[in-house]
C-alpha atoms as a PDB file:
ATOM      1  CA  UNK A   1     -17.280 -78.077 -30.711  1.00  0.00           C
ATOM      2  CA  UNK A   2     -19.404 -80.126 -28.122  1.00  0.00           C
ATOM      3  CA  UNK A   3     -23.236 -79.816 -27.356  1.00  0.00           C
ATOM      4  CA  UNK A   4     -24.431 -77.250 -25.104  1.00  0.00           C
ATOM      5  CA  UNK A   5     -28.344 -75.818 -23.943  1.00  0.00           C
ATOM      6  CA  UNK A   6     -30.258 -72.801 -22.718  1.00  0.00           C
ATOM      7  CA  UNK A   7     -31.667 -71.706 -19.874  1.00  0.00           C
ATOM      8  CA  UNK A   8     -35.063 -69.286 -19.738  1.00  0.00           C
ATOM      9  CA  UNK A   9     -34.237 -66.688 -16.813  1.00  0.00           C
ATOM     10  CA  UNK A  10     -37.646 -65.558 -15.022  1.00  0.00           C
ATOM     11  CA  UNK A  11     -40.262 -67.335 -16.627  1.00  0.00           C
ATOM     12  CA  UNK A  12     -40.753 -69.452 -13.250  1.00  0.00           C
ATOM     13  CA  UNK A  13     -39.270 -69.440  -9.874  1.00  0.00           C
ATOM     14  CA  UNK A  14     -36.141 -71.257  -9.904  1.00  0.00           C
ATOM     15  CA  UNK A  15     -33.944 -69.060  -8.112  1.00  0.00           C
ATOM     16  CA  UNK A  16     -30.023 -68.459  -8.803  1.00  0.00           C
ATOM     17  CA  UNK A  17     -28.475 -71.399  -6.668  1.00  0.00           C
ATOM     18  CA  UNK A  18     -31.023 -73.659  -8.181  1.00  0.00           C
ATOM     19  CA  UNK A  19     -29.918 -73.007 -12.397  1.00  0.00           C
ATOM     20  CA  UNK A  20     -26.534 -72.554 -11.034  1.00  0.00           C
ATOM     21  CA  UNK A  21     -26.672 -76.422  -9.403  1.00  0.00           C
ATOM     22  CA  UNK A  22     -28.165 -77.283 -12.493  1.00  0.00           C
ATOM     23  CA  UNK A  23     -25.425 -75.997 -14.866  1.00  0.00           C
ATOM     24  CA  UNK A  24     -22.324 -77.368 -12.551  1.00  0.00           C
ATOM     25  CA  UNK A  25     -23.899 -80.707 -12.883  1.00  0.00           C
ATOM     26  CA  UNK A  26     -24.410 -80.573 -16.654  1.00  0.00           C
ATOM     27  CA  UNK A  27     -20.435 -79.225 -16.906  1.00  0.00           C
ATOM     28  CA  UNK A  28     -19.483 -82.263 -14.304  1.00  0.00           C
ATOM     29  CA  UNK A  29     -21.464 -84.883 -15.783  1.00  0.00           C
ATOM     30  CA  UNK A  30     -21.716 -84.722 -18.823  1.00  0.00           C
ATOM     31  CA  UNK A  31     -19.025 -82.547 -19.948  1.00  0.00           C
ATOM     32  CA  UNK A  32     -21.406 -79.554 -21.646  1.00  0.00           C
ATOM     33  CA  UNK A  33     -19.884 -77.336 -23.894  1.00  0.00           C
ATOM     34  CA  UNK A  34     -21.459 -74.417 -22.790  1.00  0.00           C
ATOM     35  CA  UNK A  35     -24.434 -73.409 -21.129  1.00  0.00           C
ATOM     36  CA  UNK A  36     -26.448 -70.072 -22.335  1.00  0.00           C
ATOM     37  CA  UNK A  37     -28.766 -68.201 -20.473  1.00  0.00           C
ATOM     38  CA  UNK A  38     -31.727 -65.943 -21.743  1.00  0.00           C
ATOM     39  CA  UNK A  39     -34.119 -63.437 -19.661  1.00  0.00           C
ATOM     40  CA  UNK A  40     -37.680 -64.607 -20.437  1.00  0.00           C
ATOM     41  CA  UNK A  41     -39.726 -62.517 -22.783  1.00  0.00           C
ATOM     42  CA  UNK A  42     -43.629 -62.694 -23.051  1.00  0.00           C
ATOM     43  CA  UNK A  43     -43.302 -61.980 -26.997  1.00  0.00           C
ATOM     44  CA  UNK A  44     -47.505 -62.191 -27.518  1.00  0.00           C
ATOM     45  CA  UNK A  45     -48.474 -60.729 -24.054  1.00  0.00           C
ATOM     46  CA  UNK A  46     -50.194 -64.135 -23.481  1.00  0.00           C
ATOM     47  CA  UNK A  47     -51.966 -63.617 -20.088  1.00  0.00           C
ATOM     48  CA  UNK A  48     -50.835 -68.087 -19.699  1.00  0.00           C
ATOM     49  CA  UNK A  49     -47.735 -66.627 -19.450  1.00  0.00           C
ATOM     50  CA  UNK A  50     -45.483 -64.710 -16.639  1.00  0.00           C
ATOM     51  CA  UNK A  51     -46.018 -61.198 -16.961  1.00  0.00           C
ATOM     52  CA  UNK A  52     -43.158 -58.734 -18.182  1.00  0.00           C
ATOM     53  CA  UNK A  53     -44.270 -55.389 -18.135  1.00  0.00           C
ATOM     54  CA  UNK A  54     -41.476 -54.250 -16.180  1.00  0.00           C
ATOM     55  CA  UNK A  55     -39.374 -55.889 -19.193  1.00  0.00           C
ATOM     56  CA  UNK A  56     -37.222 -58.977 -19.278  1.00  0.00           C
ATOM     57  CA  UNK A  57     -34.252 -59.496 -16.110  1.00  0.00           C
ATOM     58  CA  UNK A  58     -31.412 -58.845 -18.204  1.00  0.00           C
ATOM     59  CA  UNK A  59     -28.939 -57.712 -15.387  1.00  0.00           C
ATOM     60  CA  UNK A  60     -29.651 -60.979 -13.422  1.00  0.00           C
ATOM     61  CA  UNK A  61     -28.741 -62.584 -16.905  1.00  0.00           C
ATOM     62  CA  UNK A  62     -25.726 -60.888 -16.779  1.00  0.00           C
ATOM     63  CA  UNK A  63     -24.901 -61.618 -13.279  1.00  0.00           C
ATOM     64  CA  UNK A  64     -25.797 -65.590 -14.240  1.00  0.00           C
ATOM     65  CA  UNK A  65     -22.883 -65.662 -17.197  1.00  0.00           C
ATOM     66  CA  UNK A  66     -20.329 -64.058 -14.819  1.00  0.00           C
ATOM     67  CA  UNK A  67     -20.796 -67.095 -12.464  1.00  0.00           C
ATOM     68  CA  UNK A  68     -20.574 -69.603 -14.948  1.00  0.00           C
ATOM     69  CA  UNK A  69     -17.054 -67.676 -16.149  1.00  0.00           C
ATOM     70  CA  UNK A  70     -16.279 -68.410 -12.771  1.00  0.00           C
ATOM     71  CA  UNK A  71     -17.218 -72.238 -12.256  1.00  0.00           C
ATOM     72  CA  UNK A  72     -15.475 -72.989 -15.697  1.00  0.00           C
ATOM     73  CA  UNK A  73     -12.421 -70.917 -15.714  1.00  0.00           C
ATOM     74  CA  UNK A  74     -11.749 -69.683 -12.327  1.00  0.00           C
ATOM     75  CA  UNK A  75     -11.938 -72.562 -10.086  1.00  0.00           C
ATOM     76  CA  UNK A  76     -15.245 -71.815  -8.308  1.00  0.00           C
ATOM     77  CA  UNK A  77     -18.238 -74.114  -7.651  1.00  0.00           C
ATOM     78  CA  UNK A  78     -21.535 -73.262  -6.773  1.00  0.00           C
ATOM     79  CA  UNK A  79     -21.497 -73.498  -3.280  1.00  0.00           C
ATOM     80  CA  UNK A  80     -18.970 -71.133  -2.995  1.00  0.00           C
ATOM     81  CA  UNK A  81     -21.002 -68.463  -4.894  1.00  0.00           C
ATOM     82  CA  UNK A  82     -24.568 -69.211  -3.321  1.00  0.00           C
ATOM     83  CA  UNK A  83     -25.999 -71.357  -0.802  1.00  0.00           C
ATOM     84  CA  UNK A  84     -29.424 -72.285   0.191  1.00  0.00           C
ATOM     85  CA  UNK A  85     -29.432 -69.611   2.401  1.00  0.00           C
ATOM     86  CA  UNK A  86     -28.619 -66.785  -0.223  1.00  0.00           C
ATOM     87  CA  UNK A  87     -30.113 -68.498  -3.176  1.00  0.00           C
ATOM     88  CA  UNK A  88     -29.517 -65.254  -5.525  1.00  0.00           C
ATOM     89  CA  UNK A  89     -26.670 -63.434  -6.512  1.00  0.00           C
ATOM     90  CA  UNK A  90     -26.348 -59.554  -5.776  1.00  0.00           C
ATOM     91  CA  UNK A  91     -27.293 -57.935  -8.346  1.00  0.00           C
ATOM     92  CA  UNK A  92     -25.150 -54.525  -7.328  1.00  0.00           C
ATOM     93  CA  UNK A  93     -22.180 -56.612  -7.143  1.00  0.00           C
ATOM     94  CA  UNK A  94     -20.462 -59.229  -9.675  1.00  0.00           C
ATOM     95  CA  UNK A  95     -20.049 -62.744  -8.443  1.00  0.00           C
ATOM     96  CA  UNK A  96     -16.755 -62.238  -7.963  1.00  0.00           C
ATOM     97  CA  UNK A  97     -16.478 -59.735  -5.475  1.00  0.00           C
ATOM     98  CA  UNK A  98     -19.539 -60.679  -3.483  1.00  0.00           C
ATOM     99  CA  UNK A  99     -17.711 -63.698  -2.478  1.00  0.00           C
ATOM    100  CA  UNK A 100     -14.361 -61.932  -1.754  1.00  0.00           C
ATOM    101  CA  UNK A 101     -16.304 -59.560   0.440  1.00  0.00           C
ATOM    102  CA  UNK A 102     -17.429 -62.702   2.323  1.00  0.00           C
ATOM    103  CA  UNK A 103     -14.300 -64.595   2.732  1.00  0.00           C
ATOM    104  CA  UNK A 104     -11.990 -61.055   3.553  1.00  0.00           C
ATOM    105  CA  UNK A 105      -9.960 -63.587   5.888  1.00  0.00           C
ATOM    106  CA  UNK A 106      -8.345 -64.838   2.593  1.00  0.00           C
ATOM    107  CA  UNK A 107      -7.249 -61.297   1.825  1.00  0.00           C
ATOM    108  CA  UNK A 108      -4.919 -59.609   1.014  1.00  0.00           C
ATOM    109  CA  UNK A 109      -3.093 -61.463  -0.932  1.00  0.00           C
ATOM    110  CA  UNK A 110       0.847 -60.701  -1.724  1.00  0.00           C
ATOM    111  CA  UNK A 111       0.748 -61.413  -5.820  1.00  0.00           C
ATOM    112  CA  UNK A 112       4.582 -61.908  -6.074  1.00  0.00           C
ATOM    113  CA  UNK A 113       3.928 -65.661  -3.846  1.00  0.00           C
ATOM    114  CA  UNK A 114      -0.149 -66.660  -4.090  1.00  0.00           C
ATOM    115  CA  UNK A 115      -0.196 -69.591  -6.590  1.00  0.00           C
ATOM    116  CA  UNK A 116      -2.279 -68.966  -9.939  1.00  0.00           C
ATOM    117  CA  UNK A 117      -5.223 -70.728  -8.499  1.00  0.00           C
ATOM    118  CA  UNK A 118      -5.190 -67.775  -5.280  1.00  0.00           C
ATOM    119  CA  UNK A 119      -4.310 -65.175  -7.598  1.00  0.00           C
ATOM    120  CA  UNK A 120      -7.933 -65.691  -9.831  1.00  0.00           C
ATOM    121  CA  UNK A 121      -9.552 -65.610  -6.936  1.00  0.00           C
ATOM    122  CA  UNK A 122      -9.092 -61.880  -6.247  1.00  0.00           C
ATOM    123  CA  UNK A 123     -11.439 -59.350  -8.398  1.00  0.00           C
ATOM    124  CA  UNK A 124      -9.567 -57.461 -10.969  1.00  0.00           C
ATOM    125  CA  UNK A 125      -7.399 -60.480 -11.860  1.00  0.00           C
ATOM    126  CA  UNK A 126      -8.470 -62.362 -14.830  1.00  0.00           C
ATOM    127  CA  UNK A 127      -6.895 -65.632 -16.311  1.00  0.00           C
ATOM    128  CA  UNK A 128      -4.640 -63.941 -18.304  1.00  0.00           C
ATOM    129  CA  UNK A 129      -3.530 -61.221 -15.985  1.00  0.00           C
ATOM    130  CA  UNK A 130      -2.894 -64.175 -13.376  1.00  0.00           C
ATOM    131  CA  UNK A 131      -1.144 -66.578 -16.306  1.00  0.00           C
ATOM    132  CA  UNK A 132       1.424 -62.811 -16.818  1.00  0.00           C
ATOM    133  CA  UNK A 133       1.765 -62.232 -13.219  1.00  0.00           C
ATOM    134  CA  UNK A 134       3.255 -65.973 -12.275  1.00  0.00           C
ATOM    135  CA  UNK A 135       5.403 -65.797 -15.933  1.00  0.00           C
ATOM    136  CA  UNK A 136       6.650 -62.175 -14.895  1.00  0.00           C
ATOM    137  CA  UNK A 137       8.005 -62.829 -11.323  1.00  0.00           C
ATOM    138  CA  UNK A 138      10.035 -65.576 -12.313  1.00  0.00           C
ATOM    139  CA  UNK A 139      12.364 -63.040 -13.115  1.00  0.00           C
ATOM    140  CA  UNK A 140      11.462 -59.592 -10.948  1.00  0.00           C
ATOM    141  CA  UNK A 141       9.424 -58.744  -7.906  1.00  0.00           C
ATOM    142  CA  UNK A 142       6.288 -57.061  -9.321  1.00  0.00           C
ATOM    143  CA  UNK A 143       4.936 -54.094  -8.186  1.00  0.00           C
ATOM    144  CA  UNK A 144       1.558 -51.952  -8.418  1.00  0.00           C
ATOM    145  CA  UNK A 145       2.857 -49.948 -11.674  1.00  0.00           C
ATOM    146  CA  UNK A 146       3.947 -53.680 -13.051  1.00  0.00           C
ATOM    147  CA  UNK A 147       0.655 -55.004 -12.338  1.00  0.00           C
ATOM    148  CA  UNK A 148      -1.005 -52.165 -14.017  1.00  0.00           C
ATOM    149  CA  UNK A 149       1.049 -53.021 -17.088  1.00  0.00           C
ATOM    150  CA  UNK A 150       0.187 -56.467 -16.996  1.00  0.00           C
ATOM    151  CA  UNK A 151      -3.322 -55.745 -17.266  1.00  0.00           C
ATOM    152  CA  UNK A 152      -4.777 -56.066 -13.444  1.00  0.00           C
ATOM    153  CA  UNK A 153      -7.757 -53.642 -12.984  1.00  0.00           C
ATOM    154  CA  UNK A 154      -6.091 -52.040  -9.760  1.00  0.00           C
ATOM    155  CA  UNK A 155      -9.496 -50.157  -9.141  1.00  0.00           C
ATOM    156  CA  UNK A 156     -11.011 -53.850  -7.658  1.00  0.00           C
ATOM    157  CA  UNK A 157      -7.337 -55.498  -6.897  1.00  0.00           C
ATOM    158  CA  UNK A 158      -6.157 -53.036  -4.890  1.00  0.00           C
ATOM    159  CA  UNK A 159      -8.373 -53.642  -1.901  1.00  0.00           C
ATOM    160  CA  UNK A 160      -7.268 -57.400  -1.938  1.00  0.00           C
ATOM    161  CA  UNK A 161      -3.833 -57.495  -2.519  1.00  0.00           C
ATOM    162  CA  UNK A 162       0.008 -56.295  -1.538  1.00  0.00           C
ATOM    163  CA  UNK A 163       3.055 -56.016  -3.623  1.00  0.00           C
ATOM    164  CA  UNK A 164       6.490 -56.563  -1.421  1.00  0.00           C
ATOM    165  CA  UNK A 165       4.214 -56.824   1.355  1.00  0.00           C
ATOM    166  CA  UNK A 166       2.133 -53.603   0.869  1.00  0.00           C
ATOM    167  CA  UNK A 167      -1.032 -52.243  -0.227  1.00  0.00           C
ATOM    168  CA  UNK A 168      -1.238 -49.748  -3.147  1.00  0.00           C
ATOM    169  CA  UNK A 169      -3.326 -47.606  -0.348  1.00  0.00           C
ATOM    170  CA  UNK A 170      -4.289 -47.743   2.941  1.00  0.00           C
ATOM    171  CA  UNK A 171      -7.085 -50.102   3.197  1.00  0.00           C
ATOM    172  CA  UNK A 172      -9.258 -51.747   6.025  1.00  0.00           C
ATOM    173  CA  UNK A 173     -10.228 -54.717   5.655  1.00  0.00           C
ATOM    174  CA  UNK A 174     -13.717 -54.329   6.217  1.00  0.00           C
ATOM    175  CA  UNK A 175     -16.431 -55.743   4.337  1.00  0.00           C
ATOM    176  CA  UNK A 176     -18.666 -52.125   4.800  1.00  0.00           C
ATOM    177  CA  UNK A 177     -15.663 -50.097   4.108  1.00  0.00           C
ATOM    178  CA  UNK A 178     -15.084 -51.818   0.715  1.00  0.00           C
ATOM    179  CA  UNK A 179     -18.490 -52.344  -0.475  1.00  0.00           C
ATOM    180  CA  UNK A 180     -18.683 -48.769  -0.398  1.00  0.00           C
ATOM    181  CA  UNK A 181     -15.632 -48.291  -2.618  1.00  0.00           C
ATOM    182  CA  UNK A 182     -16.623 -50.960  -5.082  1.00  0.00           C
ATOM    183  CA  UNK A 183     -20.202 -49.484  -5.123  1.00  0.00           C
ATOM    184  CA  UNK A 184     -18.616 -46.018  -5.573  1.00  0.00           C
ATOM    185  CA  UNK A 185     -16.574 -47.314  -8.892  1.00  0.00           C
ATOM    186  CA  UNK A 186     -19.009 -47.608 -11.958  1.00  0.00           C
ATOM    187  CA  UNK A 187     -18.963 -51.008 -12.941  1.00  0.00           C
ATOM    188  CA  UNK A 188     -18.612 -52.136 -16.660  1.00  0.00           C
ATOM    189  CA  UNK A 189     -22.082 -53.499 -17.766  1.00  0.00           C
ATOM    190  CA  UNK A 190     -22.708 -54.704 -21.258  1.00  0.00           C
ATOM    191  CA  UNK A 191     -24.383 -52.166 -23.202  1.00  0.00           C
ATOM    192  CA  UNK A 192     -28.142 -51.623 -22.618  1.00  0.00           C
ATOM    193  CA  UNK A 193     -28.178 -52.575 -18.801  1.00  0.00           C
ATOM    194  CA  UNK A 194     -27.552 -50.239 -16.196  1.00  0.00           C
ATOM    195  CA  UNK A 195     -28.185 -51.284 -12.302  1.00  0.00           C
ATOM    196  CA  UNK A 196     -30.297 -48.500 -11.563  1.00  0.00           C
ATOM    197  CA  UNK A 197     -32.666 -49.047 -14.688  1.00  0.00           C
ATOM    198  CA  UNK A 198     -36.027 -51.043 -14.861  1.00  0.00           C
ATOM    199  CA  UNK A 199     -35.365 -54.160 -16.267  1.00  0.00           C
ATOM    200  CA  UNK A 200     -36.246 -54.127 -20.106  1.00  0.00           C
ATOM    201  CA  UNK A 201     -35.032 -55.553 -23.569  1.00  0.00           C
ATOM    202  CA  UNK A 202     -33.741 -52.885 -26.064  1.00  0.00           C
ATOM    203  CA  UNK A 203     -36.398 -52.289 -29.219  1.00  0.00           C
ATOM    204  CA  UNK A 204     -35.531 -52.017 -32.867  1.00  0.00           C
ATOM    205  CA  UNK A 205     -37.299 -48.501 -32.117  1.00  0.00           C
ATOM    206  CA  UNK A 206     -34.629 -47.347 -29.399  1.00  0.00           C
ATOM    207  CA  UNK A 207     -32.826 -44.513 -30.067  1.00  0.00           C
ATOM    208  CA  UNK A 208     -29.264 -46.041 -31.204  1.00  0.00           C
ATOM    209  CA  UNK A 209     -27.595 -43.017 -30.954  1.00  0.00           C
ATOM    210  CA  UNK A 210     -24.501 -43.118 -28.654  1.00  0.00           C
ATOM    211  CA  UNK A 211     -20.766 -42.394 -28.464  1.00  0.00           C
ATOM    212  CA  UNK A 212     -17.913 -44.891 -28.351  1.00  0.00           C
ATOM    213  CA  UNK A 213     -15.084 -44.150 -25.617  1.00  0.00           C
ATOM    214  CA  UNK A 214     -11.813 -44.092 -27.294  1.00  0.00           C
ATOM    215  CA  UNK A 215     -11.586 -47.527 -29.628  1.00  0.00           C
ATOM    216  CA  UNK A 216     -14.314 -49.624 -27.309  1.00  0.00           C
ATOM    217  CA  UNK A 217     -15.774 -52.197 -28.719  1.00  0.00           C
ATOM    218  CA  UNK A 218     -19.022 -53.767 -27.582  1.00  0.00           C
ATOM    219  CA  UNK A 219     -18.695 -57.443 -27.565  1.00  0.00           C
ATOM    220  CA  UNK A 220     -21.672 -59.015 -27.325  1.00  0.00           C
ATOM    221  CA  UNK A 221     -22.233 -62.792 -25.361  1.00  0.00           C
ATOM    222  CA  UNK A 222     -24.327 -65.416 -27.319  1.00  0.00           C
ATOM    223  CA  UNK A 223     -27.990 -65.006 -25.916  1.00  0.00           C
ATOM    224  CA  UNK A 224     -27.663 -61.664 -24.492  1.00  0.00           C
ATOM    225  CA  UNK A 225     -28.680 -58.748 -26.617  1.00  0.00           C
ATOM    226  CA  UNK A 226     -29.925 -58.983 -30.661  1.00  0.00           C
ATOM    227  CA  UNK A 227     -30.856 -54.854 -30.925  1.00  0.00           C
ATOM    228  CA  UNK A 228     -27.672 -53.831 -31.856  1.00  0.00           C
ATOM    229  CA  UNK A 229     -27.861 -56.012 -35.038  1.00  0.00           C
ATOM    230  CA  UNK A 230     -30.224 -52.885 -36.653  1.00  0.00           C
ATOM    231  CA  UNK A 231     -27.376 -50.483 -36.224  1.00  0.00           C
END
């Protein structure tokens, strides 16, 4: 399957640009299966070791696996996402959208002619979506309700993209205006981090108790979260 590594998150100061930089290169040269990331833990409380009190940074975890989606599947490189002027990603905002919001000049884009390369670069449009959306025009002018069908999530899309030369809404192109929206729309975390929470691992001794939407199911990434195993 190919060789791959980890990457502690927090136990020193590298910042975001820095373990991004390093896991490009390792992709580029030396064609790396897959690179993991884990938020440090002090397991013993050592006092050698970075303290954690305030509990492991599992959102900035989070926020460091969207990116590398990005650089391996979507076309991005680092210095697209972060530079050594903004050496960390925002943690209120995915990847993703934090760099549409800086590059609104690209937007919108009109689905039914951007190639599939310009089409993954707009949030809410994943590789398959994008892979549906060039297969589907071939034969018919797409729409909003088309895109919808074709599994686009229209609450991100629709600020960056027309259909037949129109937005679902109207929208200005401001990057205040749509931060706003995107910050009003709750954003799907994996379960057990929420943005507004103090960074911390879940225990064995949390209170498991919750209630599935509908038929979700929680799919968990390799390195990110081992409480749910005691359910």
């Amino acid at each position: 399957a190919g060789q791959s590594t980890q990457m502690i998150i927090g136990a020193t100061n590298e910042t975001d640009y820095q373990i991004m930089a390093v896991a490009e290169a390792l992709y580029r040269n030396f064609d790396l299966k897959r690179v993991f990331y884990s938020a440090f833990i002090n397991v013993n409380q050592d006092p050698r070791l970075p303290n954690t009190e305030a509990g492991p940074p599992l959102l900035r975890e989070h926020r460091l696996y969207q990116a590398d989606w990005l650089l391996r599947f979507y076309g991005f490189t680092v210095n697209e996402l972060l530079d050594e002027k903004r050496q960390n990603f925002n943690i209120l905002l995915d990847p993703k959208c934090d760099w549409a919001l800086s590059h609104l000049e690209m937007f919108p884009v009109e689905v039914n002619k951007a190639d599939y390369y310009t089409l993954l670069r707009v949030p809410g449009i994943g590789t398959n979506s994008a892979q549906r959306i060039v297969k589907a025009r071939k034969s018919s002018v797409l729409d909003f309700d088309d895109l919808k069908r074709l599994g686009v999530v229209l609450k991100r899309a629709k600020y960056f993209i027309t259909c037949k030369g129109k937005m679902m809404y109207p929208v200005k192109i401001e990057e205040d205006y749509i931060s706003r929206q995107l910050l009003a729309e709750k954003e799907r975390l994996p379960y057990g981090i929420s943005k507004d929470m103090t960074y911390r691992q879940l225990s064995l001794f949390d209170d498991l108790n919750f209630k599935m939407d509908n038929n979700d199911i929680f799919k968990l990434t390799s390195g990110s979260f081992l409480a749910l195993a005691a359910m």
